[in-house]
Protein backbone atom coordinates (compact mmCIF):
# COMPACT_ATOMS: atom_id res chain seq x y z
CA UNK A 1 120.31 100.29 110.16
CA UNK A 2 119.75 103.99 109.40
CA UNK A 3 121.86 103.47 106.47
CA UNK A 4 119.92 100.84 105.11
CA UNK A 5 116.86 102.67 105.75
CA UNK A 6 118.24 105.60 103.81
CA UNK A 7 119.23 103.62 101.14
CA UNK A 8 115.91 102.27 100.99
CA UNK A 9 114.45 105.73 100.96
CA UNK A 10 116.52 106.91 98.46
CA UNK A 11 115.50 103.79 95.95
CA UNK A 12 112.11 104.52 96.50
CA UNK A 13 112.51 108.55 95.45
CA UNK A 14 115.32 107.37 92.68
CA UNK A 15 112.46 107.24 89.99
CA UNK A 16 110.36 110.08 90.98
CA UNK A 17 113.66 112.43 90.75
CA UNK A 18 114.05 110.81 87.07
CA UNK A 19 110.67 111.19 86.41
CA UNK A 20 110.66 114.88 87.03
CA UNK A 21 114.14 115.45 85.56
CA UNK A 22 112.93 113.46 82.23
CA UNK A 23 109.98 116.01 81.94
CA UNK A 24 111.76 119.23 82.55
CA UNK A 25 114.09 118.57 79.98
CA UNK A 26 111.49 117.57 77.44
CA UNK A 27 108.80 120.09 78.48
CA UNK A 28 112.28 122.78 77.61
CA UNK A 29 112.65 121.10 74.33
CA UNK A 30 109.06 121.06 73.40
CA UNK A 31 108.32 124.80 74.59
CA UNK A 32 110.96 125.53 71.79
CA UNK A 33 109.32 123.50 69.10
CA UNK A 34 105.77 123.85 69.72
CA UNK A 35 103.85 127.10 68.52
CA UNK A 36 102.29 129.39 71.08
CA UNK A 37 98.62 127.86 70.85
CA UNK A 38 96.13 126.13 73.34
CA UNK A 39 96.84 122.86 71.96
CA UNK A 40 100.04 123.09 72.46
CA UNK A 41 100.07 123.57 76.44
CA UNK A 42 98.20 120.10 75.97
CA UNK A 43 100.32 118.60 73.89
CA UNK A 44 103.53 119.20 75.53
CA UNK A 45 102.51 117.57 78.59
CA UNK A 46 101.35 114.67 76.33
CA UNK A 47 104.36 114.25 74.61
CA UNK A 48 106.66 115.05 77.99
CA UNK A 49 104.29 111.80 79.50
CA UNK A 50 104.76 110.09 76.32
CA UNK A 51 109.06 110.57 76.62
CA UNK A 52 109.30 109.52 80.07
CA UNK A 53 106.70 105.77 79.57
CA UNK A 54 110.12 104.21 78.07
CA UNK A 55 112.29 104.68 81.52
CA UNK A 56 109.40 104.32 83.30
CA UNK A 57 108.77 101.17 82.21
CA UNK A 58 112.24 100.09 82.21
CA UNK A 59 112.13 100.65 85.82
CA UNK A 60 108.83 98.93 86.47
CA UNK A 61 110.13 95.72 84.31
CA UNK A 62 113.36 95.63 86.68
CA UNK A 63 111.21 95.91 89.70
CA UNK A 64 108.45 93.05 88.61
CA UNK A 65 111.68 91.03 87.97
CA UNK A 66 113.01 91.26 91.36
CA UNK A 67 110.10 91.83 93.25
CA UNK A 68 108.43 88.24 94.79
CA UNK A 69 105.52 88.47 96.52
CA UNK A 70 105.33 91.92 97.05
CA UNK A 71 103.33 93.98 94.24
CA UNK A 72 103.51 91.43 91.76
CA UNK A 73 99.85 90.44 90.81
CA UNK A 74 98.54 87.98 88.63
CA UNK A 75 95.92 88.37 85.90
CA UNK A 76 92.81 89.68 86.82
CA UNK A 77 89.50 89.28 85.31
CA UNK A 78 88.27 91.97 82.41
CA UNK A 79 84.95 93.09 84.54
CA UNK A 80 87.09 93.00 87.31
CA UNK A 81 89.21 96.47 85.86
CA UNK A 82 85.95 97.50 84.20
CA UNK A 83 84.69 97.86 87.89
CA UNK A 84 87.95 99.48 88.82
CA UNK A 85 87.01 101.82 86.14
CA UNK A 86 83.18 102.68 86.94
CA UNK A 87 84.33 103.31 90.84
CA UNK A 88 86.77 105.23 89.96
CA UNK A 89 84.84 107.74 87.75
CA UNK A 90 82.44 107.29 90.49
CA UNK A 91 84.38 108.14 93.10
CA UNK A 92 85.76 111.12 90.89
CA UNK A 93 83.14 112.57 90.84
CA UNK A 94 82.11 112.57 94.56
CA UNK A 95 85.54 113.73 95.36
CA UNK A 96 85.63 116.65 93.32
CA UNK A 97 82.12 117.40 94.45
CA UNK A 98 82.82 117.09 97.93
CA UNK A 99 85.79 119.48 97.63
CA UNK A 100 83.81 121.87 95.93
CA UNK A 101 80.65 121.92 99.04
CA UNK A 102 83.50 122.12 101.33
CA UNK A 103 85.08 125.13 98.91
CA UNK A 104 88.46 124.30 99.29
CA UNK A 105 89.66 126.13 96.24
CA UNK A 106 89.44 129.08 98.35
CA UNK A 107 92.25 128.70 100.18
CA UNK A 108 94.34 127.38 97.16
CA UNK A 109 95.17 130.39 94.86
CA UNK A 110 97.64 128.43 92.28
CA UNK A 111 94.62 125.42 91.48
CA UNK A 112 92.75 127.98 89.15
CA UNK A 113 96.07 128.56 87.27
CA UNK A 114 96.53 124.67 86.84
CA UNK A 115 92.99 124.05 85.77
CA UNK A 116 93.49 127.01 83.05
CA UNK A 117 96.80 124.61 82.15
CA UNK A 118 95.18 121.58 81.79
CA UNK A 119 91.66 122.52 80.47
CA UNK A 120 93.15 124.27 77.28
CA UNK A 121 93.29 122.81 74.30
CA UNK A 122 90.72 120.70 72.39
CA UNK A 123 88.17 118.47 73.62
CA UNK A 124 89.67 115.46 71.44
CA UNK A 125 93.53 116.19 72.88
CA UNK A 126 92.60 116.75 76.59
CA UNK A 127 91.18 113.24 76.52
CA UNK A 128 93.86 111.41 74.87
CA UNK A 129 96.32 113.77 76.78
CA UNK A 130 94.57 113.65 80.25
CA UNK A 131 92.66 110.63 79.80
CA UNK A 132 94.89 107.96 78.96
CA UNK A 133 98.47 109.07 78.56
CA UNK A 134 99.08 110.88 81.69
CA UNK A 135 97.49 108.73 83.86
CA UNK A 136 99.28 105.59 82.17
CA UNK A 137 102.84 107.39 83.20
CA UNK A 138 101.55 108.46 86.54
CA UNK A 139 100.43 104.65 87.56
CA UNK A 140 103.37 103.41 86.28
CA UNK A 141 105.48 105.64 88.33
CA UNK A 142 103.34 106.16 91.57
CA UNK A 143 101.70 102.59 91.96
CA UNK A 144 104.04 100.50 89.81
CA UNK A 145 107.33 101.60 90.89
CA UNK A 146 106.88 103.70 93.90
CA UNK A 147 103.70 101.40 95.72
CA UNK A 148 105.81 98.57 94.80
CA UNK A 149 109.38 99.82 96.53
CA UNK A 150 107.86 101.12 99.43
CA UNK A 151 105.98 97.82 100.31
CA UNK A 152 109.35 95.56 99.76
CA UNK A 153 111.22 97.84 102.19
CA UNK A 154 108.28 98.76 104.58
CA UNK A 155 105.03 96.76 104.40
CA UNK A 156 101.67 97.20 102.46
CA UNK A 157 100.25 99.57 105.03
CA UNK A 158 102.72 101.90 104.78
CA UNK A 159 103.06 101.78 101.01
CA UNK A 160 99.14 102.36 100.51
CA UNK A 161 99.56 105.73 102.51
CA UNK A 162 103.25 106.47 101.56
CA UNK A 163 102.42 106.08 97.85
CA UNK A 164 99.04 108.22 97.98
CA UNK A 165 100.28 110.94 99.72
CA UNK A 166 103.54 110.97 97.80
CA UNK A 167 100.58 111.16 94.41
CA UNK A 168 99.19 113.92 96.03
CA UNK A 169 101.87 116.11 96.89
CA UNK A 170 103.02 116.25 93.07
CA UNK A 171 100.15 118.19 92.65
CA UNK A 172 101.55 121.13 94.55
CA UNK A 173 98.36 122.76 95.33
CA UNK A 174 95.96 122.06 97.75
CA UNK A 175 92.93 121.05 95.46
CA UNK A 176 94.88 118.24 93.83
CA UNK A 177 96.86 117.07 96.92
CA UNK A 178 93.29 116.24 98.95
CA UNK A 179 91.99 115.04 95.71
CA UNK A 180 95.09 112.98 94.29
CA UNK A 181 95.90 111.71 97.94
CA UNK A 182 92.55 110.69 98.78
CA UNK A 183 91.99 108.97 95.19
CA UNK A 184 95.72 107.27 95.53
CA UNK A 185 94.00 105.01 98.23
CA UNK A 186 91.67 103.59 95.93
CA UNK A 187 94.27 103.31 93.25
CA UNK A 188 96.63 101.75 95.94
CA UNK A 189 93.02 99.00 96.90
CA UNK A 190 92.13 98.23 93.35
CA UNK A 191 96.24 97.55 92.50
CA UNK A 192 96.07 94.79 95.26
CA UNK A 193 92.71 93.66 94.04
CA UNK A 194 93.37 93.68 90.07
CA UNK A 195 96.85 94.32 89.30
CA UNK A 196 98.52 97.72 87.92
CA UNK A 197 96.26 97.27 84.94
CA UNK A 198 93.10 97.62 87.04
CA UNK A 199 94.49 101.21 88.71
CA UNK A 200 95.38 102.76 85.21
CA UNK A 201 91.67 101.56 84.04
CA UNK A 202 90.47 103.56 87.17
CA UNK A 203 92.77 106.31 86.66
CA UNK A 204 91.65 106.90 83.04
CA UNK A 205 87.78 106.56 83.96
CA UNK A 206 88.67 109.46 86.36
CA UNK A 207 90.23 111.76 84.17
CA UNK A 208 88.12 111.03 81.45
CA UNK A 209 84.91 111.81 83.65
CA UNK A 210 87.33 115.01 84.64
CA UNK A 211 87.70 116.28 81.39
CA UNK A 212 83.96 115.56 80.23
CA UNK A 213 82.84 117.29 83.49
CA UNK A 214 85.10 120.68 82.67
CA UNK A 215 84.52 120.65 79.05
CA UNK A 216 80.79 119.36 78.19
CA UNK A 217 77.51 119.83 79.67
CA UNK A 218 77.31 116.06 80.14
CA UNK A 219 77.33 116.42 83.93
CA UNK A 220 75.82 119.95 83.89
CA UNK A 221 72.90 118.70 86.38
CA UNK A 222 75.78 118.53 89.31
CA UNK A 223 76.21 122.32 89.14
CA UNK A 224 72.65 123.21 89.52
CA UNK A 225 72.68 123.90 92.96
CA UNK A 226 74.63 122.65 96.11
CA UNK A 227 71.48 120.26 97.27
CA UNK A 228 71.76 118.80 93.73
CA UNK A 229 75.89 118.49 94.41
CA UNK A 230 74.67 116.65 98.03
CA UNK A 231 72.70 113.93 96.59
CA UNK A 232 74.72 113.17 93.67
CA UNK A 233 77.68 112.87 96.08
CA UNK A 234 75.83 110.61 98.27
CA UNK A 235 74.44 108.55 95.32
CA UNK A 236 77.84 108.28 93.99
CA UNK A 237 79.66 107.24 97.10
CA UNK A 238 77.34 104.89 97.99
CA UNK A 239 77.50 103.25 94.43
CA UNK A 240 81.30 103.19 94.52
CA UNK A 241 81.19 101.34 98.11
CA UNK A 242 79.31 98.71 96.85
CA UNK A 243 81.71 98.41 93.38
CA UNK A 244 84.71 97.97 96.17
CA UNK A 245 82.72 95.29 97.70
CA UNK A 246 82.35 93.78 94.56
CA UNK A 247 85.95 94.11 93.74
CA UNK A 248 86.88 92.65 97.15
CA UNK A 249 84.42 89.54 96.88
CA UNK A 250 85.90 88.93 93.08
CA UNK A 251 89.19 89.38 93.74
CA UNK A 252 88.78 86.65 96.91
CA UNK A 253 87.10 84.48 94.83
CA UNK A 254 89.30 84.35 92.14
CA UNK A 255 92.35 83.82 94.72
CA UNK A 256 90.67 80.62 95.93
CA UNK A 257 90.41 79.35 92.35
CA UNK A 258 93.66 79.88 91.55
CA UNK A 259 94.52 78.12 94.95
CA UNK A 260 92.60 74.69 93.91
CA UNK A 261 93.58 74.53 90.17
């Protein structure tokens, strides 16, 4: 049995380990290529995301082949992900505002380093970069592969807290790991509710909403002052609870129908 189990464990941390090996080698290669610029700190993690999609999805396509009524999901509806994707630039926001009232940066002196890292190039790249090609690899890796692995060997439960904490970790800081870990449940909910394609949509809206946030003055009201940080967290909790509800309702709904066609 503890064999088994370590085999298991060891499937489940298989990809990650290529993952990380796939990006070291290319984010090597690319420091040689690329000039010395802003851009280009953006760009190689772009194009390092954009090497490793092809074995990522290579593992994903084996694992929705042999996977049966585990995380395979059926279609879901188009408002359903865009939803996923207003709660989860939502419930960015609150997070990140709720980290800074509780000033957790403080005690995390390498998160100012990695927000220098990721907020450096131009507002065009970082959104393209950040927005949609990271997160694409990182759902396809954390909930596609690893969610999925974890609940054939294990259970849903454990894979929903398994896969989120595993998210957050990556992050190696403590910012990102109460951010990422706490956002990886609501990736984890919205890929039972609408399929991996619902927690990428969510995942983008996020970073997008990130990026805009850090590089715009569209949300410039949130910094005004911590009261105006407290009700805007409120407001947008309470508006992502009732998108989840919505999400759970619609994806019950549309379970029935498929049940009585």
């Amino acid at each position: 049995m503890k064999q088994s189990h370590c085999v298991r464990i060891w499937d489940i941390l298989y990809p990650v380990c290529m993952y990380f090996a796939v990006t070291t080698m290319a984010l090597a290669l690319f420091d040689l290529l690329l000039p010395a610029s802003p851009d280009a700190k953006v760009l190689r993690q772009m194009l390092t995301s954009l090497a490793v999609l092809p074995v990522l999805y290579a593992f994903y396509r084996k694992d929705r082949a042999a996977q049966t009524g585990h995380a395979k999901q059926t279609g879901a509806q188009p408002l359903l992900w865009a939803v996923m994707a207003l709660v989860g630039a939502c419930a960015a926001i609150a997070l990140n505002n709720l980290l800074g009232l509780l000033r957790i940066a403080d005690y995390s002196a390498s998160y100012e380093q990695v927000a220098k890292t990721f907020y450096a190039g131009s507002l065009a790249l970082e959104i393209v970069a950040l927005g949609f090609v990271i997160p694409l690899a990182e759902e396809l890796l954390y909930r596609g592969i690893v969610y999925g692995r974890i609940e054939c060997a294990y259970g849903r439960r454990c894979a929903v807290i398994a896969s989120s904490l595993l998210f957050g970790l990556i992050h190696m800081n403590l910012v990102q790991f109460v951010y990422a870990s706490a956002f990886g449940l609501i990736l984890a909910y919205f890929l039972q509710r609408g399929g991996l394609l619902g927690a990428v949509a969510a995942h983008m809206a996020a970073n997008v909403t990130s990026v805009l946030r850090a590089e715009t003055d569209v949300f410039s009201f949130l910094e005004q002052s911590a009261a105006a940080q407290s009700v805007a967290t409120v407001f947008l909790g309470v508006v992502s609870a009732v998108g989840m509800v919505f999400i759970f309702k619609s994806s019950e709904e549309s379970k029935k129908r498929r049940k009585a066609a």
